[in-house]
C-alpha atoms as a PDB file:
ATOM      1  CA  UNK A   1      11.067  22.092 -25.456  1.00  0.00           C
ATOM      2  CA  UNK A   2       7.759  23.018 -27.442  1.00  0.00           C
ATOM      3  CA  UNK A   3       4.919  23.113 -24.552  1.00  0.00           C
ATOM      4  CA  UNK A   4       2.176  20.426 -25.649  1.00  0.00           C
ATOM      5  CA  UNK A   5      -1.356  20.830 -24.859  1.00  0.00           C
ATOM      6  CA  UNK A   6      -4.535  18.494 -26.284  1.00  0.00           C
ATOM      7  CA  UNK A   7      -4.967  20.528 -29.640  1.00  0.00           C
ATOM      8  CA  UNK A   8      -1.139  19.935 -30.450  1.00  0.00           C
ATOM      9  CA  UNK A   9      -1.369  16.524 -29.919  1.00  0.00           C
ATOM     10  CA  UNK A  10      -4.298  16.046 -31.569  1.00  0.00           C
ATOM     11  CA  UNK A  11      -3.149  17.440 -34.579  1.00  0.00           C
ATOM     12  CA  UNK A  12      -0.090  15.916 -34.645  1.00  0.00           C
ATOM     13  CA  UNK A  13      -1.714  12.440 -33.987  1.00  0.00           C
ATOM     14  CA  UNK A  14      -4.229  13.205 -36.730  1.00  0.00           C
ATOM     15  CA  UNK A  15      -1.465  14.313 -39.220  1.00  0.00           C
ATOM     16  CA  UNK A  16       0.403  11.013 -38.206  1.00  0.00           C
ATOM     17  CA  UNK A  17      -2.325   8.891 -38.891  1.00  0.00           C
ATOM     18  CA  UNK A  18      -2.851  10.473 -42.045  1.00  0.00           C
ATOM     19  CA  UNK A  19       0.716   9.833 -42.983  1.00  0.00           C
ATOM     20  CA  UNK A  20       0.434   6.058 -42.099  1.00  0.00           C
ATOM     21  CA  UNK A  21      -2.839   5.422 -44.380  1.00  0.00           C
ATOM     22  CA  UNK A  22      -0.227   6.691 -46.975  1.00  0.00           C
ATOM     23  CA  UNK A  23       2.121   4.614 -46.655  1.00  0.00           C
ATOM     24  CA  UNK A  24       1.892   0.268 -47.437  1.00  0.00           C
ATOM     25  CA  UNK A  25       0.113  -1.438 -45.092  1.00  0.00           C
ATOM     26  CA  UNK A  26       3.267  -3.676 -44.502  1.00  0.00           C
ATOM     27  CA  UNK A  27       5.069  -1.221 -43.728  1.00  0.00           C
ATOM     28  CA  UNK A  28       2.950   0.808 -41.565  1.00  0.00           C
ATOM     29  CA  UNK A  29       2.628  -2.632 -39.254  1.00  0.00           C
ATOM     30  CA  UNK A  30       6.104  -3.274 -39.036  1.00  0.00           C
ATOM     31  CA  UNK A  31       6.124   0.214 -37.757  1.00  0.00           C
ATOM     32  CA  UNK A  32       3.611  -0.371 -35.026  1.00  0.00           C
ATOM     33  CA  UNK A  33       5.154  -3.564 -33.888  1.00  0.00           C
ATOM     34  CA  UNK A  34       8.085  -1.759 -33.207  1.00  0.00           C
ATOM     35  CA  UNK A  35       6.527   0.867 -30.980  1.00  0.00           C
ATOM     36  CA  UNK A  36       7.598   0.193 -26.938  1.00  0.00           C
ATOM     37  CA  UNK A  37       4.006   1.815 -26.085  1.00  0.00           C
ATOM     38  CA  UNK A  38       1.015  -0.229 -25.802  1.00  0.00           C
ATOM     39  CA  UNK A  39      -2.284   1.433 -26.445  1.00  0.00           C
ATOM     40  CA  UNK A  40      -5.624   0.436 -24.580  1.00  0.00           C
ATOM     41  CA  UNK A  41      -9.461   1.507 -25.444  1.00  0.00           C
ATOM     42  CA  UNK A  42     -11.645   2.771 -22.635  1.00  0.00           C
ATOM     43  CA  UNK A  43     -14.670   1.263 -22.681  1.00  0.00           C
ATOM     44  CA  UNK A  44     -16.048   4.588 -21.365  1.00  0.00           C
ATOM     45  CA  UNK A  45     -15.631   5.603 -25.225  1.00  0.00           C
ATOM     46  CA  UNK A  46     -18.916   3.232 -26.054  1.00  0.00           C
ATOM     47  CA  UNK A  47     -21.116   4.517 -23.315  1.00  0.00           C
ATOM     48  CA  UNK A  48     -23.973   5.935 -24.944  1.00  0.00           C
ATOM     49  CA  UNK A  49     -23.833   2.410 -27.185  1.00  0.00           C
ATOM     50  CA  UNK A  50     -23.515   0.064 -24.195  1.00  0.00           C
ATOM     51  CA  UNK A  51     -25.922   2.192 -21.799  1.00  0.00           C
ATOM     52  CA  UNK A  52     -28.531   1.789 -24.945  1.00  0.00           C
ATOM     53  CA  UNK A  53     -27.420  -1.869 -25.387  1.00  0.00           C
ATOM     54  CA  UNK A  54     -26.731  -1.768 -29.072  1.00  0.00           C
ATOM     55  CA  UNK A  55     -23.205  -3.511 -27.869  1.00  0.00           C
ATOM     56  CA  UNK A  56     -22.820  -5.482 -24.388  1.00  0.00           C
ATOM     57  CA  UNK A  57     -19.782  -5.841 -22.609  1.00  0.00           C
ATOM     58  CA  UNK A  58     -19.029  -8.893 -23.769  1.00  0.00           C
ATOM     59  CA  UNK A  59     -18.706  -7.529 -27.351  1.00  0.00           C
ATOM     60  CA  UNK A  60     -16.190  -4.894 -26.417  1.00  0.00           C
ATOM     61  CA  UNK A  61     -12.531  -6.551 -26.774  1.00  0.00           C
ATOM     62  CA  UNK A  62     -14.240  -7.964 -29.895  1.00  0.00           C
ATOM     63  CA  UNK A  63     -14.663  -4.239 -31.383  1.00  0.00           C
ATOM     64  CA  UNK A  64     -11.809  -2.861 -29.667  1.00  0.00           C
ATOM     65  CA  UNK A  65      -9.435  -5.705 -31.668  1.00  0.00           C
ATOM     66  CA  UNK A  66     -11.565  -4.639 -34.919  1.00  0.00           C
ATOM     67  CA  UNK A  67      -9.978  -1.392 -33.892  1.00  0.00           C
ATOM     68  CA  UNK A  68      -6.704  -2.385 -33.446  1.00  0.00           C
ATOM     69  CA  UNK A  69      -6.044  -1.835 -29.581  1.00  0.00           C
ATOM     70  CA  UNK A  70      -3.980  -4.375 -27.661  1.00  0.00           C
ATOM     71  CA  UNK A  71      -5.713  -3.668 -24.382  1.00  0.00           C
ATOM     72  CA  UNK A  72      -9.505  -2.825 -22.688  1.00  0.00           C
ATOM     73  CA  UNK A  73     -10.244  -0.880 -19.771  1.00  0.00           C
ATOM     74  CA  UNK A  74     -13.500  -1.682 -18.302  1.00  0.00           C
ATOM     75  CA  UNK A  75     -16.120  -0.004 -16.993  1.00  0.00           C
ATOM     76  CA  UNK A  76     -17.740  -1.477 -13.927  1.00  0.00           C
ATOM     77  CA  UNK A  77     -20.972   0.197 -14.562  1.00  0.00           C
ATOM     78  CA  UNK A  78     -21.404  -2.313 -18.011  1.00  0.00           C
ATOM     79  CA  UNK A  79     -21.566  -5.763 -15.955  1.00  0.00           C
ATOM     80  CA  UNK A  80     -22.143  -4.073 -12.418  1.00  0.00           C
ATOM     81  CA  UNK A  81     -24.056  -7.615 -11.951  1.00  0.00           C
ATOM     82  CA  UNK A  82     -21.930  -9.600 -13.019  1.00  0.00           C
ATOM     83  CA  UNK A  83     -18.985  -8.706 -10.592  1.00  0.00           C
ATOM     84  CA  UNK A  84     -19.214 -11.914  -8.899  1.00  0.00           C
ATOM     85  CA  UNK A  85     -20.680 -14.087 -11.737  1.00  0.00           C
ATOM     86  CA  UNK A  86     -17.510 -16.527 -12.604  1.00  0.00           C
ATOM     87  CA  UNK A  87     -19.335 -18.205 -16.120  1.00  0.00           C
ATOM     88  CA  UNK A  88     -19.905 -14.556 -17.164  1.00  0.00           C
ATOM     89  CA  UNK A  89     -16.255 -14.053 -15.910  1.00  0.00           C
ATOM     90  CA  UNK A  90     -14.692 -16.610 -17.530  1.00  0.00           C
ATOM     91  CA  UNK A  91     -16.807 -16.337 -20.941  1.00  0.00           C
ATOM     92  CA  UNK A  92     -15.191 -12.301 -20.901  1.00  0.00           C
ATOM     93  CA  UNK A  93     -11.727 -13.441 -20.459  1.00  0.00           C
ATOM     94  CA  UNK A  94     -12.207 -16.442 -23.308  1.00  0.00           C
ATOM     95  CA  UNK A  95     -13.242 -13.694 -25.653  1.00  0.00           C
ATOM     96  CA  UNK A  96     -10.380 -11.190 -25.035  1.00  0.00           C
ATOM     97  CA  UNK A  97      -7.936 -13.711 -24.747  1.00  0.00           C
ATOM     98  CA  UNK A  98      -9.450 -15.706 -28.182  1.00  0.00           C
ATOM     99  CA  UNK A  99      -8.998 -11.896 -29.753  1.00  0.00           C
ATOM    100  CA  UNK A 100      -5.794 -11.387 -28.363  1.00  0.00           C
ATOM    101  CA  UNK A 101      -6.741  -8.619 -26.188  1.00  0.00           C
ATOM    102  CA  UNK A 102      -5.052  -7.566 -22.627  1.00  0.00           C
ATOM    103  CA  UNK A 103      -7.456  -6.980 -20.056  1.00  0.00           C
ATOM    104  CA  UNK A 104      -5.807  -4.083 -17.849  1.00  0.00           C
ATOM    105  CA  UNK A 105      -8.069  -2.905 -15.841  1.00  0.00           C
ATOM    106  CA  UNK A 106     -11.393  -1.740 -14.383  1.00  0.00           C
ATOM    107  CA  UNK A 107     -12.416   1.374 -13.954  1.00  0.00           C
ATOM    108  CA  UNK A 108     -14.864   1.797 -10.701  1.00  0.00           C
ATOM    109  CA  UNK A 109     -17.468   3.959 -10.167  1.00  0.00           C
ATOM    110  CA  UNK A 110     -20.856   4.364  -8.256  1.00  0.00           C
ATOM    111  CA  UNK A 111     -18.834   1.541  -5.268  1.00  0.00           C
ATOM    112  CA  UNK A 112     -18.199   5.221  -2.268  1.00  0.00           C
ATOM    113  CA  UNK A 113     -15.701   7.896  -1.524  1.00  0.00           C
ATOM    114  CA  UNK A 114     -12.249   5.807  -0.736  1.00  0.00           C
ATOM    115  CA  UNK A 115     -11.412   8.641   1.097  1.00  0.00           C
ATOM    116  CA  UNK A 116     -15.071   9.249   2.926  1.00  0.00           C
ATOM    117  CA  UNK A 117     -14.432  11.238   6.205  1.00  0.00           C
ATOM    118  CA  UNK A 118     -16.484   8.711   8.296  1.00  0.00           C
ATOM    119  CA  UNK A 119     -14.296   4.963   8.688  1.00  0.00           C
ATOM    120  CA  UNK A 120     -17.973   3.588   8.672  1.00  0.00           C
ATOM    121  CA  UNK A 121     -18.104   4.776   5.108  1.00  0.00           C
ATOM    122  CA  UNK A 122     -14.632   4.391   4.291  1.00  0.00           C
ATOM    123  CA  UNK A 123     -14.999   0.442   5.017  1.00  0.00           C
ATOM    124  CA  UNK A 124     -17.967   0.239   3.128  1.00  0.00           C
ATOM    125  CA  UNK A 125     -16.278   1.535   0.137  1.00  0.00           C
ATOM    126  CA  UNK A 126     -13.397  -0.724   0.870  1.00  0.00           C
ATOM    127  CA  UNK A 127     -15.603  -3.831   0.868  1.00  0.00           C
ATOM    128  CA  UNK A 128     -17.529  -2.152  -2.203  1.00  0.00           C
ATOM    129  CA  UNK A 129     -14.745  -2.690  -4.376  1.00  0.00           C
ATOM    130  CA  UNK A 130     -13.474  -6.076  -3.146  1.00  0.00           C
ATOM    131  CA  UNK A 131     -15.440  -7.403  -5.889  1.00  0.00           C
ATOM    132  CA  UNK A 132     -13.917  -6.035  -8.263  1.00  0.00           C
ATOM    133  CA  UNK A 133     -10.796  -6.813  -7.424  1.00  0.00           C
ATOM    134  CA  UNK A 134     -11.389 -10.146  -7.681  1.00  0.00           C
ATOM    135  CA  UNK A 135     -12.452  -9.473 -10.675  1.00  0.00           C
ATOM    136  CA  UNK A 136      -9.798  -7.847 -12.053  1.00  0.00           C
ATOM    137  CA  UNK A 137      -7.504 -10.930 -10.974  1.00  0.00           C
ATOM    138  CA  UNK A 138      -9.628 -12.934 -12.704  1.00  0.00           C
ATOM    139  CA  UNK A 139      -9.698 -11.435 -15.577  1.00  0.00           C
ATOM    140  CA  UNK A 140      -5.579 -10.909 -15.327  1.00  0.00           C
ATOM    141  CA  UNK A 141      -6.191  -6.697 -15.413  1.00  0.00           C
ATOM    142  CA  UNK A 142      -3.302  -5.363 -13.816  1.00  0.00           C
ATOM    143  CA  UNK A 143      -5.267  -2.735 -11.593  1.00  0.00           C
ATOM    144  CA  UNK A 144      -8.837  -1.298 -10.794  1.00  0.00           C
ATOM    145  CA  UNK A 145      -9.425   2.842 -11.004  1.00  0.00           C
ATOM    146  CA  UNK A 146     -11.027   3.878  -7.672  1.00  0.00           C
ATOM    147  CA  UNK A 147     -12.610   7.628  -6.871  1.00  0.00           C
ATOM    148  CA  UNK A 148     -10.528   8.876  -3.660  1.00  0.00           C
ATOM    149  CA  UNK A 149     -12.865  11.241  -3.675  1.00  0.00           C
ATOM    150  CA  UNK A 150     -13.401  12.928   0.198  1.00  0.00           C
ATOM    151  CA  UNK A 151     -14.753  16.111   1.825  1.00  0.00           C
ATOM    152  CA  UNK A 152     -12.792  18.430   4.494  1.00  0.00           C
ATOM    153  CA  UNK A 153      -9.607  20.425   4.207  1.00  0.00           C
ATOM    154  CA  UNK A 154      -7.318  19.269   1.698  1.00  0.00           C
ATOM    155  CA  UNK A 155      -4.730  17.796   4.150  1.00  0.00           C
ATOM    156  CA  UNK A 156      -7.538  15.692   5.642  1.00  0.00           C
ATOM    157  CA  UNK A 157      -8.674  14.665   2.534  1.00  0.00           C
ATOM    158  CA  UNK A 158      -5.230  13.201   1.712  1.00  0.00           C
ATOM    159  CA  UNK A 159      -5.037  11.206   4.606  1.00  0.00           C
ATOM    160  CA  UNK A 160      -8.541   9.782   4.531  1.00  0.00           C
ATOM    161  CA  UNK A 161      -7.779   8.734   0.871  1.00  0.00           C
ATOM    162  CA  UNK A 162      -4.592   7.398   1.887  1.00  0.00           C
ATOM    163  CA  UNK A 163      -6.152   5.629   4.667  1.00  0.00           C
ATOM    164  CA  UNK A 164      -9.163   4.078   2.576  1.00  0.00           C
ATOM    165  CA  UNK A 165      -6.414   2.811  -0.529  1.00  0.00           C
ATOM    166  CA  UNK A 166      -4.010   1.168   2.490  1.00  0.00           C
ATOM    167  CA  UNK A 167      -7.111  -1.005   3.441  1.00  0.00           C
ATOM    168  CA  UNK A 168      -8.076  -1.573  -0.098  1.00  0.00           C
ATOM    169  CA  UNK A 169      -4.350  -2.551  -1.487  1.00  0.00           C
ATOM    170  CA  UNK A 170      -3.772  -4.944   1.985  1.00  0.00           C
ATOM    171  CA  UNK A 171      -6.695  -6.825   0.578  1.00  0.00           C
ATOM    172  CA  UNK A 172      -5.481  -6.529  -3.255  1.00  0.00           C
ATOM    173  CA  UNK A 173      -2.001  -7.803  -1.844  1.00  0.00           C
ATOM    174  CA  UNK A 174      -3.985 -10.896  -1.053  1.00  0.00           C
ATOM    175  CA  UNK A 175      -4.625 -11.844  -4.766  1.00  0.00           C
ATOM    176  CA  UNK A 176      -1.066 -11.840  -5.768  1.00  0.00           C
END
């Protein structure tokens, strides 16, 4: 099997969207439809637009439809206020759900090391991202991106992670 690396598929998805502009736009839909793979836009992608507000957050599953993605992956850092704000909550949901948009997740940052080698710090992190977990449920996002980031030897690391996601997914299990 041909080893793949970024340029190869980058070409190759460049030459295949190429080949779809070609072909009738009927045709080319029918094709997507068909697809078993859904693709979602990282917000991430608009972060020099959204940190110099020439699009808010709440105008991202709006573009991202215009784009035509099925599914948004937030970006904490683009409502970090509004975490805990259910109007602002529900008003995002009403718009990706009125554009026919899948929330799936939230990507977390700036909320501590999950794997932090002091369980001080660890719990802090833990209750840090609580929030957006109930978010996330909310919004009907299937998941939330964490840094398991941690300091030490790498075995150590791995089990201060571990320790730090098994308190944050007991309180995730709660929102099922």
């Amino acid at each position: 099997m041909k080893n793949t690396n970024r340029r190869n598929f980058l070409k190759t998805t460049m030459a295949a969207t190429a080949g779809t502009m070609l072909v009738s736009p009927a045709i080319a839909g029918l094709a997507a439809k068909k697809s078993p793979y859904k693709i979602s836009l990282a917000e991430w992608s608009f972060n020099k637009t959204l940190f110099s507000k020439k699009m808010t957050n709440l105008e991202f599953p709006v573009i991202a439809k215009e784009m035509g993605f099925e599914g948004v992956e937030y970006v904490n850092q683009f409502f970090k206020d509004k975490a805990k704000d259910e109007a602002y909550l529900v008003e995002l949901k009403k718009i990706a759900k009125n554009e026919g948009i899948k929330n799936v997740l939230i990507m977390c940052d700036g909320e501590g090391m999950v794997g932090h080698p002091e369980k001080a710090e660890r719990l802090k992190t833990v209750e840090n991202h609580k929030k957006w977990v109930d978010a996330a449920a909310f919004l009907g996002c299937h998941s939330i991106r964490v840094n398991a980031g941690s300091r030490g030897e790498y075995e150590e690391q791995q089990k201060l992670a571990a320790d730090g996601l098994r308190m944050l997914c007991e309180y995730s299990d709660t929102k099922k």
